[in-house]
C-alpha atoms as a PDB file:
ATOM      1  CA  UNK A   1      76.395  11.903  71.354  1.00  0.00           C
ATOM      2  CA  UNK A   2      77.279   8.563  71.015  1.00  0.00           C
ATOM      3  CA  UNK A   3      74.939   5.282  71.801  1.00  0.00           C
ATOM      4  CA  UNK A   4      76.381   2.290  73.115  1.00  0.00           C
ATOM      5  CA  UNK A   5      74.860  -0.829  74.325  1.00  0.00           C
ATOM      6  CA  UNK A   6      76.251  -3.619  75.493  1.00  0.00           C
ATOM      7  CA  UNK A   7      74.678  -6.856  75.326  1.00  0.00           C
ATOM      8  CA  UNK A   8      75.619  -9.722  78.030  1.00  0.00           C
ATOM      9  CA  UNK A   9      74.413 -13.295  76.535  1.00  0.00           C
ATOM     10  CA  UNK A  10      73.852 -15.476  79.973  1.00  0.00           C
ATOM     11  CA  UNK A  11      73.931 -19.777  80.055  1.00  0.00           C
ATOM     12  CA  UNK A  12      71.353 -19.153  82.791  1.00  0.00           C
ATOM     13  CA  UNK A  13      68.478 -16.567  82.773  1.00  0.00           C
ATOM     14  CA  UNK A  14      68.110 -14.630  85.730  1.00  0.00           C
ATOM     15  CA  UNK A  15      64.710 -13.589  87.863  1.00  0.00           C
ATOM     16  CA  UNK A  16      63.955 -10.546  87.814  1.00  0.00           C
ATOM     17  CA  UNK A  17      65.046 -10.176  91.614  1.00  0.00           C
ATOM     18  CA  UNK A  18      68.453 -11.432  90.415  1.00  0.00           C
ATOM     19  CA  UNK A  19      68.507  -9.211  87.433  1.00  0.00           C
ATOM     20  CA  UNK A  20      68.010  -6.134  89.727  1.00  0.00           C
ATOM     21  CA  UNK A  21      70.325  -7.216  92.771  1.00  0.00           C
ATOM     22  CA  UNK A  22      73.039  -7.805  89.758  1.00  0.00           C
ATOM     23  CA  UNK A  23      71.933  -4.293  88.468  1.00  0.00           C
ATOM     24  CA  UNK A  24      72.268  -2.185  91.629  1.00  0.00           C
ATOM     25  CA  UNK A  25      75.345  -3.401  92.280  1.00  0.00           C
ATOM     26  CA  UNK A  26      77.196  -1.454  89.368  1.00  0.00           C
ATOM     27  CA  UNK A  27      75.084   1.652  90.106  1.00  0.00           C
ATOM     28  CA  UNK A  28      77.668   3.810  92.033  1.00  0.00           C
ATOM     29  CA  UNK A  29      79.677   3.289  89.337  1.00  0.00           C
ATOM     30  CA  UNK A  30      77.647   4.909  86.578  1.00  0.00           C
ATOM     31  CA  UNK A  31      76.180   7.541  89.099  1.00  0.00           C
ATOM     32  CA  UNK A  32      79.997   8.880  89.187  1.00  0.00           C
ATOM     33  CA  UNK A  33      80.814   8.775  85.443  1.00  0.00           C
ATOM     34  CA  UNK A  34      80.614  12.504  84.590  1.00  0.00           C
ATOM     35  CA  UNK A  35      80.780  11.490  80.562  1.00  0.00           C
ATOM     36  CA  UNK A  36      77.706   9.522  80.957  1.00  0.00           C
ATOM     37  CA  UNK A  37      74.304  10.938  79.979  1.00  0.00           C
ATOM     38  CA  UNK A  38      72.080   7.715  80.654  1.00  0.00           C
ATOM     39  CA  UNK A  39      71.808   4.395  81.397  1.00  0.00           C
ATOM     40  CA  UNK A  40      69.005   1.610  80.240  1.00  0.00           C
ATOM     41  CA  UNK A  41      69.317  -1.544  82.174  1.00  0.00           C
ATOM     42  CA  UNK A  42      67.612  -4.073  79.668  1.00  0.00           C
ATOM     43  CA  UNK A  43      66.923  -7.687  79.452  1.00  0.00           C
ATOM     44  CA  UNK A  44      66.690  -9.069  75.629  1.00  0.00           C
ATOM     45  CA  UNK A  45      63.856 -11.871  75.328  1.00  0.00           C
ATOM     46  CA  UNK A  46      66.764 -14.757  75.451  1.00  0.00           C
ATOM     47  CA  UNK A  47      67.427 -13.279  78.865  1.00  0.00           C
ATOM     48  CA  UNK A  48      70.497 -11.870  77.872  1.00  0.00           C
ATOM     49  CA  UNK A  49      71.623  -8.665  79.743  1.00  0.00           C
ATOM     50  CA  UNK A  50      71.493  -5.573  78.045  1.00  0.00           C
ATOM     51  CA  UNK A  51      72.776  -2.271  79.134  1.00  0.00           C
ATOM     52  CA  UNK A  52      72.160   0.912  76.832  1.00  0.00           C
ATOM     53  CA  UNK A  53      74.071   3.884  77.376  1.00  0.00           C
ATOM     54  CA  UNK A  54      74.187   7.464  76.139  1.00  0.00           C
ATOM     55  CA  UNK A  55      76.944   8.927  76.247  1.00  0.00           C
ATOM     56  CA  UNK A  56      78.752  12.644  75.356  1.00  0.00           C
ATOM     57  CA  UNK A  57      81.848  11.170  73.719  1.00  0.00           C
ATOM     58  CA  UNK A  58      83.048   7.713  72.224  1.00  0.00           C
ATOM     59  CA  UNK A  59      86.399   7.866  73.812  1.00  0.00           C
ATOM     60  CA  UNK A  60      84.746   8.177  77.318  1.00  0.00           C
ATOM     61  CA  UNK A  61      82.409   4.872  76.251  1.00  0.00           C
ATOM     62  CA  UNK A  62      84.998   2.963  74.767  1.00  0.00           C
ATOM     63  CA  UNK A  63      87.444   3.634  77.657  1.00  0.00           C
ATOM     64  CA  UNK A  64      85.190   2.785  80.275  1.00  0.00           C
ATOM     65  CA  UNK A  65      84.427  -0.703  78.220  1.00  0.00           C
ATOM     66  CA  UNK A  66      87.882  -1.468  77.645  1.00  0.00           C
ATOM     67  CA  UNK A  67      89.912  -5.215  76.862  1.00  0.00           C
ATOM     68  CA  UNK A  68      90.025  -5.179  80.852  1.00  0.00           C
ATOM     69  CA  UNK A  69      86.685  -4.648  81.524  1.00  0.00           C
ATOM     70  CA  UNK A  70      86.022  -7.433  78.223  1.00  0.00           C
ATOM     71  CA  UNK A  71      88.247  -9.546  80.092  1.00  0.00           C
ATOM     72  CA  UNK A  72      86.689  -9.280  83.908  1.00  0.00           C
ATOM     73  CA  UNK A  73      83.107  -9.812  82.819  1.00  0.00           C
ATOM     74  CA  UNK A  74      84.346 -13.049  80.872  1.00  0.00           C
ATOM     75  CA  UNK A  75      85.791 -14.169  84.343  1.00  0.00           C
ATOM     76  CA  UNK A  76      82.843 -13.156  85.936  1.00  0.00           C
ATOM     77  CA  UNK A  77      79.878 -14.612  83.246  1.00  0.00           C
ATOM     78  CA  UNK A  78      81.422 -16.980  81.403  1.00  0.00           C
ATOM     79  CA  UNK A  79      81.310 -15.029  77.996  1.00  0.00           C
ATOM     80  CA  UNK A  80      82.518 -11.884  76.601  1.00  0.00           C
ATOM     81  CA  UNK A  81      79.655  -9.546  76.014  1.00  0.00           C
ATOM     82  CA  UNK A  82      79.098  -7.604  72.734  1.00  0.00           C
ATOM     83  CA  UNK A  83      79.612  -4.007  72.270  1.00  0.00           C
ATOM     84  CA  UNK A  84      77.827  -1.595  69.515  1.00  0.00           C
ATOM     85  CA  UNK A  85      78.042   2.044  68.713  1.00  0.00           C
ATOM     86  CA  UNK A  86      75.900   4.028  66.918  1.00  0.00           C
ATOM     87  CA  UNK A  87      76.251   7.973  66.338  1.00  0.00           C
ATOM     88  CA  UNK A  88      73.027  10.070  67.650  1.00  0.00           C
ATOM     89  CA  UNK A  89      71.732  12.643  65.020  1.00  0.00           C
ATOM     90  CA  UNK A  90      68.640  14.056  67.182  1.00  0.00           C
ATOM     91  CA  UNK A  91      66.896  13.345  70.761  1.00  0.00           C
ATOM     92  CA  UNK A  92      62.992  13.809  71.012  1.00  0.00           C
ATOM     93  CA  UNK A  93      62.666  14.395  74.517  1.00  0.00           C
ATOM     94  CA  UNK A  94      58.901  14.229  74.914  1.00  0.00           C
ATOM     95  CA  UNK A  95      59.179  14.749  79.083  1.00  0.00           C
ATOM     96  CA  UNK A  96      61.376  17.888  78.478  1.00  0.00           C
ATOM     97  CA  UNK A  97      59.287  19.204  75.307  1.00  0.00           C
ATOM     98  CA  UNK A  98      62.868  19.062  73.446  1.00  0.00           C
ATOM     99  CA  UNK A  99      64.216  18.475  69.987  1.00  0.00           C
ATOM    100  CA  UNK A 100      68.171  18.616  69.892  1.00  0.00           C
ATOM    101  CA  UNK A 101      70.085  17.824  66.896  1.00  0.00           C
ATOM    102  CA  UNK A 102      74.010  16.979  67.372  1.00  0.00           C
END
């Protein structure tokens, strides 16, 4: 399992209606992607936008943040946004009652 999240700095901070109008409009989009296990929509305390995402494989993450997605949200916020990756060991699942280790 792979973590990714994606961090969106903004020149203007959005309301929280905003935030969520902005949000729901990429929501199809992750509902479809079969390689993606969850999705945090997350707002740092600078107001930047954060999305965290778990997902089964790198690949899949890094292919579905690619130089042409890089390039559209530039066009679209004004900035690139910054992409980490860290490897998941183990998931506590407290609502399941689950441990698993990868």
């Amino acid at each position: 399992m792979i973590l990714q999240i994606v961090t969106h700095p903004v020149t203007t901070r959005m309301s929280r209606e905003e935030y969520l109008a902005d949000a729901r409009t990429t929501l199809e989009t992750w509902k479809n992607e079969p390689d993606l296990v969850s999705k945090l929509y997350c707002e740092g305390p600078d107001g930047s936008l954060v999305g965290v995402y778990l997902w089964k494989s790198r690949e899949r993450a890094e292919a579905t943040h690619d130089r042409h997605w890089m390039q559209t949200v530039l066009a679209r916020r004004g900035v690139l946004p910054l992409v980490e990756y860290k490897d998941v060991r183990m998931i506590l699942d407290n609502e399941k009652g689950t441990v698993t280790e990868f």
